[in-house]
Structure formats: structure tokens, C-alpha cells
C-alpha atoms as a PDB file:
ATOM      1  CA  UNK A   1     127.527 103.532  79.543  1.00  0.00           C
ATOM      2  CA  UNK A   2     130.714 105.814  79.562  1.00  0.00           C
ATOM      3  CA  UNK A   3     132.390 104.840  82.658  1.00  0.00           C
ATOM      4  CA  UNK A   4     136.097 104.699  83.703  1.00  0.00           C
ATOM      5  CA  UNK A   5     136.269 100.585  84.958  1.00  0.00           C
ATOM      6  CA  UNK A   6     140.135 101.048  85.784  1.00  0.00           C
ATOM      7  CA  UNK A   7     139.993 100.370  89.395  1.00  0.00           C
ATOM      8  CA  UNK A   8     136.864  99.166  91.696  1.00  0.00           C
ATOM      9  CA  UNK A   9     134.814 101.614  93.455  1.00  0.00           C
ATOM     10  CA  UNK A  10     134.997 101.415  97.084  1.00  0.00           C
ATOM     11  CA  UNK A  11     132.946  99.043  99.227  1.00  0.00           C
ATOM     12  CA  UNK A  12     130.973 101.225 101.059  1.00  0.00           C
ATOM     13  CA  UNK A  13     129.497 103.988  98.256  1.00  0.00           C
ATOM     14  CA  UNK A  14     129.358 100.970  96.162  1.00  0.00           C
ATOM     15  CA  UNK A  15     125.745 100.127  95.880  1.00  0.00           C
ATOM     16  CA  UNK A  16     125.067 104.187  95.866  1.00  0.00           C
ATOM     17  CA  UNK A  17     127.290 104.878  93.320  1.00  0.00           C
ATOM     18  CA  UNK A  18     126.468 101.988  91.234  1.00  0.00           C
ATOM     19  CA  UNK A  19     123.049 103.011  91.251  1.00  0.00           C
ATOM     20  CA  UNK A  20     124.106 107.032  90.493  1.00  0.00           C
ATOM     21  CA  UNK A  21     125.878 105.832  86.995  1.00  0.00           C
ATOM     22  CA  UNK A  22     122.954 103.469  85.829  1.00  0.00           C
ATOM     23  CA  UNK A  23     119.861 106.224  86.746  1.00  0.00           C
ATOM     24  CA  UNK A  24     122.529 108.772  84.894  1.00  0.00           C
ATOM     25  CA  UNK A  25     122.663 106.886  81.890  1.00  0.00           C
ATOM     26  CA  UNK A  26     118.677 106.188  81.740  1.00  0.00           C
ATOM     27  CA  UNK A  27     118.747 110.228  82.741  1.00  0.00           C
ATOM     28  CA  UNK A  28     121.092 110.975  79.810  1.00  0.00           C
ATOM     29  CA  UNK A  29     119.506 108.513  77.147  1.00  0.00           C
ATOM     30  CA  UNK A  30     122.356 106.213  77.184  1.00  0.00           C
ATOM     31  CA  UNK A  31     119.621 103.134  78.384  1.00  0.00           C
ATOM     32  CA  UNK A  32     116.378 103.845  76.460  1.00  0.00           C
ATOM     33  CA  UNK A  33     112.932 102.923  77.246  1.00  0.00           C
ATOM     34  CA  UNK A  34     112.897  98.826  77.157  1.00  0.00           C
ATOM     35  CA  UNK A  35     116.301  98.777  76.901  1.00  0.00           C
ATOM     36  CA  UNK A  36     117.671  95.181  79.064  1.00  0.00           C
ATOM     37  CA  UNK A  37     120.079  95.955  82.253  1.00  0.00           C
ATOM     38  CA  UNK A  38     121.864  92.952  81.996  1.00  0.00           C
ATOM     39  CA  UNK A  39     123.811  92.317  85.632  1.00  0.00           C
ATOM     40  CA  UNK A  40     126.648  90.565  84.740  1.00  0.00           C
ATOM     41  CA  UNK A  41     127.496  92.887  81.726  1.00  0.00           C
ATOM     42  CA  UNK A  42     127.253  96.083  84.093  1.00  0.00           C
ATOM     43  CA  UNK A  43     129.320  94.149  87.045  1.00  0.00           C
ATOM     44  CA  UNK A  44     131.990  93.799  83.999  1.00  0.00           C
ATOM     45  CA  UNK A  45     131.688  97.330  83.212  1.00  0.00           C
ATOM     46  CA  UNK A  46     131.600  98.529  86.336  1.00  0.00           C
ATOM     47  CA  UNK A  47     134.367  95.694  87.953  1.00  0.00           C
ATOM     48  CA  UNK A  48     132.436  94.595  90.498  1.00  0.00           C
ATOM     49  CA  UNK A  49     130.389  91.800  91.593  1.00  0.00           C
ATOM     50  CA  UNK A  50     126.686  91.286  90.589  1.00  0.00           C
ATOM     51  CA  UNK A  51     125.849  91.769  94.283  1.00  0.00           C
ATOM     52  CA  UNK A  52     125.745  95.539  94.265  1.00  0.00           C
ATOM     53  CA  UNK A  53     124.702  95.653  90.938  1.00  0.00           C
ATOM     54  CA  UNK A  54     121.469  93.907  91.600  1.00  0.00           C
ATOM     55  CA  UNK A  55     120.489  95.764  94.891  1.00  0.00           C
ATOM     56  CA  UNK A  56     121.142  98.894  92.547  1.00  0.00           C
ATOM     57  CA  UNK A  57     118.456  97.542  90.049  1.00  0.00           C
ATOM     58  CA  UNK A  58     116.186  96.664  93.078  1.00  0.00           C
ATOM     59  CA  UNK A  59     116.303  99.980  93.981  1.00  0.00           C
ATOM     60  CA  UNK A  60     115.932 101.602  90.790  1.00  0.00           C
ATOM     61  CA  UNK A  61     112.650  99.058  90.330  1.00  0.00           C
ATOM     62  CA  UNK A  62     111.433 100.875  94.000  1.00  0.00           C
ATOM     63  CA  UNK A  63     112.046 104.212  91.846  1.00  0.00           C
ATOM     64  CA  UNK A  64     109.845 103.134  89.308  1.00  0.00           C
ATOM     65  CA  UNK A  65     113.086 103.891  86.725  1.00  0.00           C
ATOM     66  CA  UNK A  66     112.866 100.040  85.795  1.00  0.00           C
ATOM     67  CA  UNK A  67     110.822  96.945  85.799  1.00  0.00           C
ATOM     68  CA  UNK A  68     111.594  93.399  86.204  1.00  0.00           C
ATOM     69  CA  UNK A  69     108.999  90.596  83.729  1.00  0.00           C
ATOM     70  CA  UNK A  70     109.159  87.531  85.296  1.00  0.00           C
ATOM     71  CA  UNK A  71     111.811  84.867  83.389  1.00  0.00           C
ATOM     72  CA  UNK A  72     113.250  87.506  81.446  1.00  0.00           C
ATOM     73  CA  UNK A  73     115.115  89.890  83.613  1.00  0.00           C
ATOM     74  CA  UNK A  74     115.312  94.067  84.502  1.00  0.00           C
ATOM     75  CA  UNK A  75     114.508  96.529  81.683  1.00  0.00           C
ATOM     76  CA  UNK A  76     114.267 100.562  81.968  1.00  0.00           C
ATOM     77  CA  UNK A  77     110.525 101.254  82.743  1.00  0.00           C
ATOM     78  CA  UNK A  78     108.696 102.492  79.383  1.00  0.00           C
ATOM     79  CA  UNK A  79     106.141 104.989  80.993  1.00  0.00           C
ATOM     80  CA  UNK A  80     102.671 105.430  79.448  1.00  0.00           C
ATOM     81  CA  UNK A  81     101.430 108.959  78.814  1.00  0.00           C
ATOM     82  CA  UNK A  82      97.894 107.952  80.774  1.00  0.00           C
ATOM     83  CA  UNK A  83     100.168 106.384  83.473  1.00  0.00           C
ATOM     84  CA  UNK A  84     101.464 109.614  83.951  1.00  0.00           C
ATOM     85  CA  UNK A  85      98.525 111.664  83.914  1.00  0.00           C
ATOM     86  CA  UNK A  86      96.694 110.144  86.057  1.00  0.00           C
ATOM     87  CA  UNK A  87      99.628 109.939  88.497  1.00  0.00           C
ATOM     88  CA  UNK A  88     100.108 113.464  88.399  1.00  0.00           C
ATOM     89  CA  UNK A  89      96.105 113.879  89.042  1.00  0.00           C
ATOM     90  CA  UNK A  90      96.398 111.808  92.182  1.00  0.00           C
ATOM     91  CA  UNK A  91      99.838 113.547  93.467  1.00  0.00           C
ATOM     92  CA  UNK A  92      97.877 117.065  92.779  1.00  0.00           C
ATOM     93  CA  UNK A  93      95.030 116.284  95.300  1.00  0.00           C
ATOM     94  CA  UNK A  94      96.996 114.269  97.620  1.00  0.00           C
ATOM     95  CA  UNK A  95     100.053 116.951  97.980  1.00  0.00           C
ATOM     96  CA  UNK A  96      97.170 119.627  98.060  1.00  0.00           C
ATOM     97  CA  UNK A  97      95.793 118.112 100.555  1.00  0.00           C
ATOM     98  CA  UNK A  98      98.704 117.344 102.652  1.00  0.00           C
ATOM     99  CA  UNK A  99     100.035 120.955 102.321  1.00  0.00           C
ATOM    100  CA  UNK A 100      97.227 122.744 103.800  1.00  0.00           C
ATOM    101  CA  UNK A 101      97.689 120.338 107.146  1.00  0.00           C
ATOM    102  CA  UNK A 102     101.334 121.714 107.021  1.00  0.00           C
ATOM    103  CA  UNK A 103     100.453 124.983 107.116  1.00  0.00           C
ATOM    104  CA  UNK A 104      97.877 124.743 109.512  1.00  0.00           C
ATOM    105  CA  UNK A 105      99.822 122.232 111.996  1.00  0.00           C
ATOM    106  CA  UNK A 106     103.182 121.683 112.208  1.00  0.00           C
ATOM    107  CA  UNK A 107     106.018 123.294 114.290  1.00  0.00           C
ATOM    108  CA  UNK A 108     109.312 125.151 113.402  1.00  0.00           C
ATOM    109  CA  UNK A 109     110.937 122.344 113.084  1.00  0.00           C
ATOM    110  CA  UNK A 110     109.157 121.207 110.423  1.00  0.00           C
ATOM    111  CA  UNK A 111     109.208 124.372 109.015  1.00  0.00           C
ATOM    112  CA  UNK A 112     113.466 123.922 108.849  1.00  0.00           C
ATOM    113  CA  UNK A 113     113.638 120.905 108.095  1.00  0.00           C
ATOM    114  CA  UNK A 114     112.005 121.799 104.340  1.00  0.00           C
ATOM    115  CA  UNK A 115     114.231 124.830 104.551  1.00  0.00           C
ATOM    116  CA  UNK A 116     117.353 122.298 104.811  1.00  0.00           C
ATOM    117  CA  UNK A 117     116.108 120.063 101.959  1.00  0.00           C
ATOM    118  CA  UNK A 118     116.274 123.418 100.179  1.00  0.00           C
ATOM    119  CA  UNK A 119     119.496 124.407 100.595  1.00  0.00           C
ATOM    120  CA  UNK A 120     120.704 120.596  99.505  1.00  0.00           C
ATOM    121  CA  UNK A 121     118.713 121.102  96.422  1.00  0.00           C
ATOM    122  CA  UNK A 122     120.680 124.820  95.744  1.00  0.00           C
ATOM    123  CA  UNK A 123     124.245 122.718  96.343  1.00  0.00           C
ATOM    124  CA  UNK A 124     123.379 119.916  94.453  1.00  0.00           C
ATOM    125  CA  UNK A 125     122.178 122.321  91.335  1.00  0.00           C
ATOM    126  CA  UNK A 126     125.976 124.202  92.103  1.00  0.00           C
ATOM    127  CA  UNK A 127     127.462 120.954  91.783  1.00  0.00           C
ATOM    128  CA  UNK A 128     125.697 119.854  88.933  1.00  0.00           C
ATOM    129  CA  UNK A 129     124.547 116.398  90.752  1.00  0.00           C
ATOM    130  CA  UNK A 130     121.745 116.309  89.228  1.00  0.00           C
ATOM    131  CA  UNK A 131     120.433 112.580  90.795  1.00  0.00           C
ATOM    132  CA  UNK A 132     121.271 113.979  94.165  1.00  0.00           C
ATOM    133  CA  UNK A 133     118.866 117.299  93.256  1.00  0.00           C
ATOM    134  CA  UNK A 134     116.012 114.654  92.373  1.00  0.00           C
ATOM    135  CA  UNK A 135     116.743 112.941  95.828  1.00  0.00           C
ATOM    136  CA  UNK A 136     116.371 116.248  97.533  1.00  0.00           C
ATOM    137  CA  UNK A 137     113.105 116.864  95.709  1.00  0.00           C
ATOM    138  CA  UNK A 138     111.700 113.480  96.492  1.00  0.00           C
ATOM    139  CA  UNK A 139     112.488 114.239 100.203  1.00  0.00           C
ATOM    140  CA  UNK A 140     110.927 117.347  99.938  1.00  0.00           C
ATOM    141  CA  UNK A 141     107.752 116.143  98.534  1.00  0.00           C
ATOM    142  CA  UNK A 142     107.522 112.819 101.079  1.00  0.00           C
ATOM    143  CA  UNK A 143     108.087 115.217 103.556  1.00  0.00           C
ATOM    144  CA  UNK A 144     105.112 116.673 102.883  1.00  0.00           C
ATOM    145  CA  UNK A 145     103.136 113.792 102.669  1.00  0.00           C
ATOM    146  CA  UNK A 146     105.064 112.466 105.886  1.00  0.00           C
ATOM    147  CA  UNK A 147     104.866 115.319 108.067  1.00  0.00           C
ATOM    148  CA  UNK A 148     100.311 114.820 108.256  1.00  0.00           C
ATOM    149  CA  UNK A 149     101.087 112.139 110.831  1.00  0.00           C
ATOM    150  CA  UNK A 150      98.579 110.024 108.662  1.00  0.00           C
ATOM    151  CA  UNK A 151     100.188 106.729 107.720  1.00  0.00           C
ATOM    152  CA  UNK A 152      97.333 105.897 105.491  1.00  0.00           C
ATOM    153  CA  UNK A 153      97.928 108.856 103.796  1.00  0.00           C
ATOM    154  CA  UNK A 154     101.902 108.112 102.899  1.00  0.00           C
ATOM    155  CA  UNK A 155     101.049 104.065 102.054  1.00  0.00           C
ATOM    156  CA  UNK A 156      98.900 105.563  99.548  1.00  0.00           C
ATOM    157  CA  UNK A 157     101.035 108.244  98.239  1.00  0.00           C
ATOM    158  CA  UNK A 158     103.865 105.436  97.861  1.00  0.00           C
ATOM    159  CA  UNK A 159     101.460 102.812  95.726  1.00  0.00           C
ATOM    160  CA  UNK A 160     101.458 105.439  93.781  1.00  0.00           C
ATOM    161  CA  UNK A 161     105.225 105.131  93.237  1.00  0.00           C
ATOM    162  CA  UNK A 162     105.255 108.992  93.105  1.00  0.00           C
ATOM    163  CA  UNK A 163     109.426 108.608  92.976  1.00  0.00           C
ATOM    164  CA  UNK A 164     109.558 107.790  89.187  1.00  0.00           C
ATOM    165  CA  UNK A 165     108.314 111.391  88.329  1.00  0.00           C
ATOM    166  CA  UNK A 166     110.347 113.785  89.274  1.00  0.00           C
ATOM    167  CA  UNK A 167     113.287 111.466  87.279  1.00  0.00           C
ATOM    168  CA  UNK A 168     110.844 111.587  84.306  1.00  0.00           C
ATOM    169  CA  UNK A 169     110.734 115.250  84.889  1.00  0.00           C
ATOM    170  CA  UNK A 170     114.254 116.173  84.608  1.00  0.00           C
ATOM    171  CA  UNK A 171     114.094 113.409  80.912  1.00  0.00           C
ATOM    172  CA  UNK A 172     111.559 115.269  78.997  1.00  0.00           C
ATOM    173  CA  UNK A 173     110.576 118.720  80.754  1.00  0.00           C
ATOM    174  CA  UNK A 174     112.698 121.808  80.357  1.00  0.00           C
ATOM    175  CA  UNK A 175     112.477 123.443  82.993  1.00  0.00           C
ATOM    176  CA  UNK A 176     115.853 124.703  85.248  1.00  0.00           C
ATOM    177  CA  UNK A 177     117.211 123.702  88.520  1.00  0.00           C
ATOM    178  CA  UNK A 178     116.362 127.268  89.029  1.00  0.00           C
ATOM    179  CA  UNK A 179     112.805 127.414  88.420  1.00  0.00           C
ATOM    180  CA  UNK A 180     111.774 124.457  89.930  1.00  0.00           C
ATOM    181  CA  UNK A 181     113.897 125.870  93.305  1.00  0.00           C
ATOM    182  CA  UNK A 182     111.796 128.687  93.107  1.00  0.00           C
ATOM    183  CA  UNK A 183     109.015 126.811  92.985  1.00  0.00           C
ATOM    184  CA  UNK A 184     109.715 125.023  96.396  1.00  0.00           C
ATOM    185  CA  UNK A 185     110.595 128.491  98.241  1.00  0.00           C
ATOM    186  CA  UNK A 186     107.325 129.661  97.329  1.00  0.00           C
ATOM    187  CA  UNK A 187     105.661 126.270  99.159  1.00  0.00           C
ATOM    188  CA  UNK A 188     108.000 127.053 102.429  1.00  0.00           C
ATOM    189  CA  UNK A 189     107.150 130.755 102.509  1.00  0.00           C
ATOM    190  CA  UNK A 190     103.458 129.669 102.846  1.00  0.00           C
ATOM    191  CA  UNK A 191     103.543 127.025 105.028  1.00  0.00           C
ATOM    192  CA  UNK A 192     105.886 129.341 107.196  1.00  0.00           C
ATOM    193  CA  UNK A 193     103.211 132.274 106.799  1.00  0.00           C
ATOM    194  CA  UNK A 194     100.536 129.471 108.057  1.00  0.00           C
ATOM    195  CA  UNK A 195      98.881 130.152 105.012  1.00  0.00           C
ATOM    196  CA  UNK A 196      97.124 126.979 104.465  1.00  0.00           C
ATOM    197  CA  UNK A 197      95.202 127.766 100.797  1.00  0.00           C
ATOM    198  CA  UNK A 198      98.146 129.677  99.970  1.00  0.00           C
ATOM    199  CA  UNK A 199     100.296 126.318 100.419  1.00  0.00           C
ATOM    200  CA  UNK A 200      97.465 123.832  98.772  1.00  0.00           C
ATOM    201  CA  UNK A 201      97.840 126.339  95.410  1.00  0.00           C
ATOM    202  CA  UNK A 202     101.677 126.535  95.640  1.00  0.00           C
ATOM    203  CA  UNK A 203     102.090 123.059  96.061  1.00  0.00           C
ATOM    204  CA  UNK A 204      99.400 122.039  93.216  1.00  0.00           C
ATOM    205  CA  UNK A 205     100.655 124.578  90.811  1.00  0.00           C
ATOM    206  CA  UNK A 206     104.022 123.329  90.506  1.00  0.00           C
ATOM    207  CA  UNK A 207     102.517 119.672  90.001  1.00  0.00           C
ATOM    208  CA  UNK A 208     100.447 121.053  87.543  1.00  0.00           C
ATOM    209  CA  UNK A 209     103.142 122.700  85.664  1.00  0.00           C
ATOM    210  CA  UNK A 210     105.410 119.752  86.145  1.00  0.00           C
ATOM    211  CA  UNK A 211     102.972 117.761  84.610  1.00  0.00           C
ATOM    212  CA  UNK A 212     102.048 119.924  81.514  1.00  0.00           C
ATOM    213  CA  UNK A 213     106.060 120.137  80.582  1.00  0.00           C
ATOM    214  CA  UNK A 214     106.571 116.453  81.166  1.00  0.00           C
ATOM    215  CA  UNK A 215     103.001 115.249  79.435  1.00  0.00           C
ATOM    216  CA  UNK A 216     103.715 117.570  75.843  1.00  0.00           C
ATOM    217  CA  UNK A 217     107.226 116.072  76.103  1.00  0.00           C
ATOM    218  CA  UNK A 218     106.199 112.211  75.876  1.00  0.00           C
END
């Protein structure tokens, strides 16, 4: 990892921005598929204490960026093709479904709060922070799931662990902060138009197409 170690980062962004360098460098290539994330080597790196550096592993494991095997420690998640598919499959029907109950139910406030996840994704792509974009999308798309009411619904949608795709996304597909904006706008301007098949196909065509450029890609 290309990192500047000259002085400690602070105490309180420490875990996030721990985490921020090591899902950059999977992002970037810099930690391959199987690659080891050795704590104490990153803490060194990093100069900081293993503390932070393992929640930030913990965290990327909940992300589904890494995996720990039992006796042998944390290595960057290597991510089957059929995994993936299938994934996507379930995500497509599940988000579908979701979407139309948006549409059909849910208040203004709803309807801004997506708008405001927006927006953080349009700063983020000015900025360039591309891990905060991904956060921003995730929101968006637990949102989604979140804002049914159906807690069923989200338990499944997390055993999933939907939050490793989008990350994969950004790795192998090509597509632009840009068009995958777009893409979101076109959800929120059917779910605020009540439209509630409009919403299923807006939300299920951009999994579809994230999908297709992500699957040709692996």
C-alpha cells in the first residue's frame, strides 16, 4: 500500500480511515484476490495499533471485501462468477420488489431522503472519493429495501451480503460515476411520480446492467 506513515492518524477517524486506505488498495489492485491482510504489518504501515486495524478488517469481512479461514487469518475475498450471478438474480427480484412498495407507499420524506443520498453521491463523484460514492450507493439501495417496513425482507436482503457488489462493481465494470447517477435519478423520479412498475423496471434495469458489466469483466 502507498501510504504516507509519517505521523499517526487521529483517534477518532481512525478506524474509518484505516478502513478507507485498505478497501482503496483492494479497489485499486494493490491487495489482489487471496492476497493475506496481515494486522501487525498494516498497524506498522499505518503507525498504529492492531486495535483499529482489526475492527477495520471486521468491517471489511461485514462488506464481503474479505474473509477470515479459521487458524490462518484475513485474506481479500476471491469472488466466484456463480456467486455473483446468482446474487445479482436475488438483488433483481428483491429490489424490484421493494421498489414498487416505495412507489406505492411511502411519504415525502422518504421521497428526500433518496434525493439527499443523491446529492452525497454527486459530491463524492466531485471529490473523487470514490469509497464514500459506494457508501452512498449502498445507502441508497438499503434504503430501499429498508423503507418496506418488512424486517424479514431486509434480514434477507443482508444474508445476502448485497454490500460486496457495488465495491466489485466499481473493480471490474466500466461504467462512470455519471451513468450510474443517472441511473438512481431515474429510480427517484418514479417513485416520486408514484409510478410503481415504472420504479420495479428502473430499479431492476440498473441491477441488470450492473451485473452484465461486472459478470463479462470476471
Amino acid at each position: 500500500m502507498k501510504q504516507n506513515c509519517d505521523k499517526p492518524i487521529e483517534h477518532k477517524i481512525l478506524r474509518y480511515e484505516i478502513k478507507k486506505i485498505l478497501t482503496d488498495a483492494i479497489l485499486n489492485g494493490e491487495m489482489a484476490p487471496g492476497d493475506r491482510i496481515i494486522e501487525t504489518r498494516i498497524a506498522k504501515e499505518l503507525n498504529v495499533s492492531q486495535a483499529p486495524v482489526r475492527e477495520a478488517i471486521r468491517e471489511l469481512e461485514q462488506m464481503g471485501l474479505v474473509e477470515t479461514q479459521p487458524h490462518r487469518g484475513a485474506f481479500v475475498k476471491i469472488i466466484e462468477k456463480k456467486e455473483v450471478i446468482e446474487a445479482y438474480k436475488l438483488r433483481c427480484l428483491l429490489e424490484g420488489y421493494a421498489a414498487q412498495i416505495v412507489a406505492r407507499e411511502k411519504s415525502n420524506e422518504v421521497i428526500d431522503a433518496f434525493a439527499q443520498l443523491i446529492e452525497k453521491m454527486k459530491k463524492s463523484a466531485e471529490e473523487g472519493n470514490r469509497t464514500k460514492f459506494i457508501e452512498m450507493d449502498i445507502a441508497f439501495h438499503e434504503l430501499i429495501i429498508k423503507s418496506t417496513g418488512s424486517s424479514l425482507l431486509h434480514r434477507v436482503w443482508s444474508l445476502i451480503n448485497m454490500a460486496h457488489l457495488p465495491y466489485l462493481t466499481f473493480v471490474k465494470s466500466t461504467m462512470t460515476f455519471e451513468a450510474l447517477i443517472h441511473q438512481h435519478e431515474k429510480i427517484l423520479t418514479a417513485f416520486s411520480n408514484k409510478d410503481t412498475e415504472g420504479s420495479k423496471i428502473a430499479v431492476q434495469n440498473h441491477i441488470e446492467e450492473l451485473a452484465s458489466k461486472l459478470i463479462e469483466n470476471i
